[in-house]
Protein backbone atom coordinates (compact mmCIF):
# COMPACT_ATOMS: atom_id res chain seq x y z
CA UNK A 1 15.91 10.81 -19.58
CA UNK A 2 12.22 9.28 -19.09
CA UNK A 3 13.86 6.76 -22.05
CA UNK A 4 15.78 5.22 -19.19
CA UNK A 5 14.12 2.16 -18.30
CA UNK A 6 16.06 2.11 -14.79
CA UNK A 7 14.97 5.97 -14.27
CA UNK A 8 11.29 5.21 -14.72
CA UNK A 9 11.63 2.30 -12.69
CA UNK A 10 13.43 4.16 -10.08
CA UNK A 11 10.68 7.39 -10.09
CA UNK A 12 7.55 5.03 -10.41
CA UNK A 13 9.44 3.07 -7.41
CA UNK A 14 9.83 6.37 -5.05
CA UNK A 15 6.31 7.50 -6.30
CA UNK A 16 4.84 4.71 -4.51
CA UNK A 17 6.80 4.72 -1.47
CA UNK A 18 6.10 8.62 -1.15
CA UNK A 19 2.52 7.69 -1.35
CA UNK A 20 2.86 4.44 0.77
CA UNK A 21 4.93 6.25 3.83
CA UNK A 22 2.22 8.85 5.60
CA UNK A 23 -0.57 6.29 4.67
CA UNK A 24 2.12 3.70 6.55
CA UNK A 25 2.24 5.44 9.41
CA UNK A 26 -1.60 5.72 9.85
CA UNK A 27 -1.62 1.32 9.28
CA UNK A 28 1.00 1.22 12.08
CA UNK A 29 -0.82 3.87 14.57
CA UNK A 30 -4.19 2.06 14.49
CA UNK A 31 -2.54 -1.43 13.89
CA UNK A 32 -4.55 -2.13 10.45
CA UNK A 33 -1.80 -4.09 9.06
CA UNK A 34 -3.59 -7.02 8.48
CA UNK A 35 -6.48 -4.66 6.56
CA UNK A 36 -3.77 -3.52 4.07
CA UNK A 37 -2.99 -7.04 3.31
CA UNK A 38 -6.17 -7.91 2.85
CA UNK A 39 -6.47 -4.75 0.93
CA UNK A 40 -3.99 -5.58 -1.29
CA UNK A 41 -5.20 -9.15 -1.64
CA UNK A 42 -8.11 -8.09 -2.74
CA UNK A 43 -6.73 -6.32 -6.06
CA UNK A 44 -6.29 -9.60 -7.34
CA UNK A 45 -10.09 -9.89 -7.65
CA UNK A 46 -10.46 -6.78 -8.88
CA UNK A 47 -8.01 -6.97 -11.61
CA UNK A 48 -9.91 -10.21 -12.50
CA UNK A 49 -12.83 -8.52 -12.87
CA UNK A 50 -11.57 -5.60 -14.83
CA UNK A 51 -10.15 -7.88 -17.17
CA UNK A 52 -13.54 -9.90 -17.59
CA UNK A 53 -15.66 -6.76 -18.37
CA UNK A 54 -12.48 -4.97 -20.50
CA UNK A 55 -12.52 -2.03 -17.77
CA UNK A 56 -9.81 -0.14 -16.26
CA UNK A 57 -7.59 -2.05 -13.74
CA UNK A 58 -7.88 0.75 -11.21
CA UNK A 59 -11.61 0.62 -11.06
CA UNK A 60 -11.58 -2.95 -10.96
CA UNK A 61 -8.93 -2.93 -7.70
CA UNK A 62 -10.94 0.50 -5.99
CA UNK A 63 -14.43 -1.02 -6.33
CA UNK A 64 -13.45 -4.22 -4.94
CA UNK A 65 -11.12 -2.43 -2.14
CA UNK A 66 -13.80 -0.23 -1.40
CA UNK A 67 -16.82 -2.78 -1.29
CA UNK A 68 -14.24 -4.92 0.85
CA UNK A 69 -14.03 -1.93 3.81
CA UNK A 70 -17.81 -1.66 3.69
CA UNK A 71 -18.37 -5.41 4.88
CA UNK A 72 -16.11 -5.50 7.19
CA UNK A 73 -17.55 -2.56 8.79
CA UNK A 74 -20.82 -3.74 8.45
CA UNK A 75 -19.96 -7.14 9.47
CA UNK A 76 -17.94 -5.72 12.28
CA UNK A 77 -20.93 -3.12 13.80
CA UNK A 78 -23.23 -6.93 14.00
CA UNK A 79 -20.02 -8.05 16.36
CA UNK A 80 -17.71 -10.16 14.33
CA UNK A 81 -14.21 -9.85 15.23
CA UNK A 82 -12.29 -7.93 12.44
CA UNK A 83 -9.18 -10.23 12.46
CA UNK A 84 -11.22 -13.26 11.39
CA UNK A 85 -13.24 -11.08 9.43
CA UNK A 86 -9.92 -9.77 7.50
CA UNK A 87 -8.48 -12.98 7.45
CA UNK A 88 -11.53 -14.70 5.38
CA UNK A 89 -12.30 -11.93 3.50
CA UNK A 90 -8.63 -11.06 2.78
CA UNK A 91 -7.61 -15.05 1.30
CA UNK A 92 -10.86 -15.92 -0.19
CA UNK A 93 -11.24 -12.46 -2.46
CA UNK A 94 -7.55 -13.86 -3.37
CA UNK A 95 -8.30 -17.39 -4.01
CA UNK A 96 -11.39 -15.86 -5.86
CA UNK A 97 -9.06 -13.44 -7.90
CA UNK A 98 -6.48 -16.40 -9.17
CA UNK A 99 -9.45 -18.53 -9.99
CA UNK A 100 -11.25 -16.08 -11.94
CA UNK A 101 -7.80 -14.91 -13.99
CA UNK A 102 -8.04 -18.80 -15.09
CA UNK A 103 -11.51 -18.64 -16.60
CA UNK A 104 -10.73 -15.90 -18.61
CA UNK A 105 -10.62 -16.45 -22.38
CA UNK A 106 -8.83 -14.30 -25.18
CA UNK A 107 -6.67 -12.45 -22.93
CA UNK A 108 -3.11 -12.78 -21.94
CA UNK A 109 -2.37 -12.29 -18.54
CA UNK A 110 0.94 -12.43 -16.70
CA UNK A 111 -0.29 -13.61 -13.19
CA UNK A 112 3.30 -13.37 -11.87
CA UNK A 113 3.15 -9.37 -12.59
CA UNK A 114 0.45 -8.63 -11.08
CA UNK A 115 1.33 -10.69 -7.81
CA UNK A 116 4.65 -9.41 -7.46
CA UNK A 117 5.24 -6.43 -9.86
CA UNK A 118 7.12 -5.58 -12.50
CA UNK A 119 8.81 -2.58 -11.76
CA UNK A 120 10.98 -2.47 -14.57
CA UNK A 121 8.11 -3.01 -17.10
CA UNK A 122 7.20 0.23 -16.31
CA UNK A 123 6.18 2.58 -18.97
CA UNK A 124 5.67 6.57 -19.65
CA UNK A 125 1.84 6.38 -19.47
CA UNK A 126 2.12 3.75 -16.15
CA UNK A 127 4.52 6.38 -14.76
CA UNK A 128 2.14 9.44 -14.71
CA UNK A 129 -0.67 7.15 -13.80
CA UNK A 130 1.71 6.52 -10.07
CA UNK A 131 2.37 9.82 -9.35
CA UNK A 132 -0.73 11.23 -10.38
CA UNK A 133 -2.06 8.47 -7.45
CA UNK A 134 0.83 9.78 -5.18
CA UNK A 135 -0.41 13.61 -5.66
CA UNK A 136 -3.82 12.37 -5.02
CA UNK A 137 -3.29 10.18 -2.23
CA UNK A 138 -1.14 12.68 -0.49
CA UNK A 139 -3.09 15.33 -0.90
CA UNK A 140 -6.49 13.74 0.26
CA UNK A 141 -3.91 12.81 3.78
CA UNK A 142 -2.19 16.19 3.96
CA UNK A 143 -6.10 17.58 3.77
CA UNK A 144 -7.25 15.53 6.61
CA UNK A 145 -4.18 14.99 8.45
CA UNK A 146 -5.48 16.72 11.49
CA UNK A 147 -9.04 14.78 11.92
CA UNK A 148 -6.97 11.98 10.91
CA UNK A 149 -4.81 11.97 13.39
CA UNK A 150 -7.60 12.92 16.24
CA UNK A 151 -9.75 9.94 15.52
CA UNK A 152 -6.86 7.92 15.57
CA UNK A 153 -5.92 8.79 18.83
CA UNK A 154 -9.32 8.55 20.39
CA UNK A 155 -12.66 7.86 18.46
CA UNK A 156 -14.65 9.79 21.51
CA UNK A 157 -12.29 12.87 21.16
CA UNK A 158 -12.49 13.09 17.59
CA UNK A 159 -16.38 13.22 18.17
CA UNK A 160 -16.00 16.31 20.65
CA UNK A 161 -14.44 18.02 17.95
CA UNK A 162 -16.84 17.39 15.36
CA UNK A 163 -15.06 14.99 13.44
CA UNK A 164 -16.91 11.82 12.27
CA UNK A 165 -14.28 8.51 13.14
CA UNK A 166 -16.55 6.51 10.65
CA UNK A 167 -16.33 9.12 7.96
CA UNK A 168 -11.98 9.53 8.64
CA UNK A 169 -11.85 5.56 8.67
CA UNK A 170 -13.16 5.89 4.66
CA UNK A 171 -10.93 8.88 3.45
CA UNK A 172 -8.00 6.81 4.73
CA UNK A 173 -9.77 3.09 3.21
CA UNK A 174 -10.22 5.00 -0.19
CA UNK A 175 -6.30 6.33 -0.22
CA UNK A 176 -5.31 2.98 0.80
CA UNK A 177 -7.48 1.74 -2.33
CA UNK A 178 -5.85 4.47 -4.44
CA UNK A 179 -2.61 3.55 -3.15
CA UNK A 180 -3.18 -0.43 -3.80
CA UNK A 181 -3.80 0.65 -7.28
CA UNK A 182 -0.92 2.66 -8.07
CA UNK A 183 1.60 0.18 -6.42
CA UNK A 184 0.26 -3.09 -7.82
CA UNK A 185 2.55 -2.95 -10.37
CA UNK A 186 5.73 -1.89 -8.78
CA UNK A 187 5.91 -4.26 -6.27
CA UNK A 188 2.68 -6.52 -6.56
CA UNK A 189 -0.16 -7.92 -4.54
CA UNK A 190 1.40 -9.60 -2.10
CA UNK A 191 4.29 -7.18 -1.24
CA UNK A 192 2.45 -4.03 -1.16
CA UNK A 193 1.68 -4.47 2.54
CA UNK A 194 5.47 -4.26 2.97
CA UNK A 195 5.51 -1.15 1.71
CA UNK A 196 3.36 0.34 3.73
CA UNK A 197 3.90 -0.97 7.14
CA UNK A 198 8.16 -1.60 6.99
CA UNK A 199 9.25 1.98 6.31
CA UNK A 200 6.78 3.67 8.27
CA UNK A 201 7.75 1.09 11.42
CA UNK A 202 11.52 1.76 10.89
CA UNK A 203 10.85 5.51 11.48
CA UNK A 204 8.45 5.43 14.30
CA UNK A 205 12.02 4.49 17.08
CA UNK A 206 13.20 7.83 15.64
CA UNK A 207 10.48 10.61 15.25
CA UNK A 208 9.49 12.76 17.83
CA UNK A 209 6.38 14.26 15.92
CA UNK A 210 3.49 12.37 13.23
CA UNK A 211 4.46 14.88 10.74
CA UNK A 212 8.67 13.15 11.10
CA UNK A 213 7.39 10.33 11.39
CA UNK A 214 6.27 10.07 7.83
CA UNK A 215 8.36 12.75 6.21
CA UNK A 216 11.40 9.71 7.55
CA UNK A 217 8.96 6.94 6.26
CA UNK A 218 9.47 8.56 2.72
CA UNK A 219 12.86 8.23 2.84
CA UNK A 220 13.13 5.08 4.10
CA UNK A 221 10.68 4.11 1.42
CA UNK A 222 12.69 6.05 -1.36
CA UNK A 223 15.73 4.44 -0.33
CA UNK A 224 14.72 0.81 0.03
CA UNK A 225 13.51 1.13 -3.69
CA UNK A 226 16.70 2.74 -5.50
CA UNK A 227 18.80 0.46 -3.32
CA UNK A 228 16.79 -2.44 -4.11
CA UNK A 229 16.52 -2.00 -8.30
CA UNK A 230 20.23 -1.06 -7.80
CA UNK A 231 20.89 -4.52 -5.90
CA UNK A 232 18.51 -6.86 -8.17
CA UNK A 233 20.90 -6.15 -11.29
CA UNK A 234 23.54 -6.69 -9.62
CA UNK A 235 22.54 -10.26 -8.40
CA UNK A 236 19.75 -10.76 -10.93
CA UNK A 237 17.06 -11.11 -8.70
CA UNK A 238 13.03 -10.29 -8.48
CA UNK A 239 13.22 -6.42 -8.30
CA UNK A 240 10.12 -6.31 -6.22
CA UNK A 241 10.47 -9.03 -3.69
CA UNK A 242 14.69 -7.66 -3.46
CA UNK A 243 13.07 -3.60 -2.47
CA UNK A 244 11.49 -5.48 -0.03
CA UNK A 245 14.45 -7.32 1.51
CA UNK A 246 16.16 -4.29 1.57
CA UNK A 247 13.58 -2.35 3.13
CA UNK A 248 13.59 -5.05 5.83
CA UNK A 249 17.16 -4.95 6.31
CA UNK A 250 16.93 -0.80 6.72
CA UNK A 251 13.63 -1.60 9.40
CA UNK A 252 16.28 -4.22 11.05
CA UNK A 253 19.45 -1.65 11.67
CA UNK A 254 17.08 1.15 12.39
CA UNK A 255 15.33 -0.87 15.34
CA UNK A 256 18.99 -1.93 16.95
CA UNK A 257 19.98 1.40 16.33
CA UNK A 258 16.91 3.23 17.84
CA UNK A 259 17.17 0.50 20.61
CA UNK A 260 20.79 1.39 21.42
CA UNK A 261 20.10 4.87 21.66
CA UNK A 262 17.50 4.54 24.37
CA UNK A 263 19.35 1.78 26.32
């Protein structure tokens, strides 16, 4: 079955969006969308640098993920605002990543993969390596879905409770990193973002609980990829930037539908 090129795209495809959806919801609830763009920016520069010192790409994109979250929270505690903080730390680590991939010498490198995936590329060995992220990633959120939640809803609560905001802030900025990695090369750099923030805002208008909320940004998720694979053959389009599109289009009926139910 796993010989099917279209089945392993499909499976690597809903890995990531099952991994992408309660992360998703967490992005929309403390409106860090523009930190998982920059997030995902970022892996450019890491996968640069992996290249350069022949490492693996998912060190390369969690180091430089990771050592991106610690500035800006350093940067941010000294009183710079974190929007212009993301926003030059977010296109400069890319410029920086595309510039490096240039310099490099003896290695072939398809820049266009990396920026906006190559689902159906996908291989046996890239296929465990996603949903052995997905296990990971949900499990570290499933483990601290409760403190998660808390700080999220107020950082002073939280610290009533004994639950360090700070320390929830970095589980959720290291399965972001994890989750970076794993989708790079479904849907790329630039889309990942997408991933996380579209299905998880198309179920918000119809969950009445956190825990619906992202079981319905799953499907969403799930959907948007097999419909989008499924609708890129039959146009012969990009695969990743078409999941997308159709993930928008699903965010786009949802909201008029979820609208029309409440008017």
């Amino acid at each position: 079955m796993l010989d099917n090129f279209l089945i392993r795209a499909a499976l690597a495809g809903v890995g990531v969006a099952i991994a992408a959806a309660p992360l998703g919801c967490f992005v929309v609830w403390r409106r860090m969308a523009y930190f998982g763009d920059a997030t995902a920016h970022a892996a450019i520069l890491g996968v640069a640098l992996s290249l350069a010192f022949s490492a693996s790409t998912i060190v390369g994109v969690l180091v430089v993920c990771l050592g991106m979250a610690v500035i800006v929270s350093n940067l941010n505690e000294r009183g710079m605002a974190v929007d212009t903080l993301l926003g030059v730390i977010s296109h400069s680590a890319l410029a920086f990543g595309l510039v490096a991939v240039s310099f490099l010498t003896g290695v072939r490198v398809d820049l266009m993969a990396y920026l906006f995936g190559d689902i159906l590329a996908i291989g046996i060995s890239d296929l465990i390596f996603i949903w052995v992220g997905a296990v990971i990633v949900c499990g570290i959120i499933a483990w601290r879905w409760s403190a998660l939640l808390t700080a999220t809803l107020n950082a002073d609560l939280a610290s009533s409770h004994h639950i360090n905001p700070k320390r929830e802030q970095l589980i959720l900025t290291v399965a972001l990193a994890i989750t970076v990695a794993v989708a790079i090369k479904v849907v790329g750099a630039l889309l990942i973002a997408s991933l996380l923030i579209i299905p998880a805002a198309a179920a918000r208008g119809f969950s009445k609980t956190p825990e619906m909320m992202a079981g319905l940004a799953m499907l969403i998720g799930s959907i948007s990829v097999v419909s989008g694979i499924q609708a890129s053959l039959i146009w012969d389009t990009p695969t990743g930037p078409t999941i997308v599109c159709c993930a928008a289009i699903l965010f786009g009926v949802l909201n008029t539908l979820s609208r029309g139910m409440r008017g």
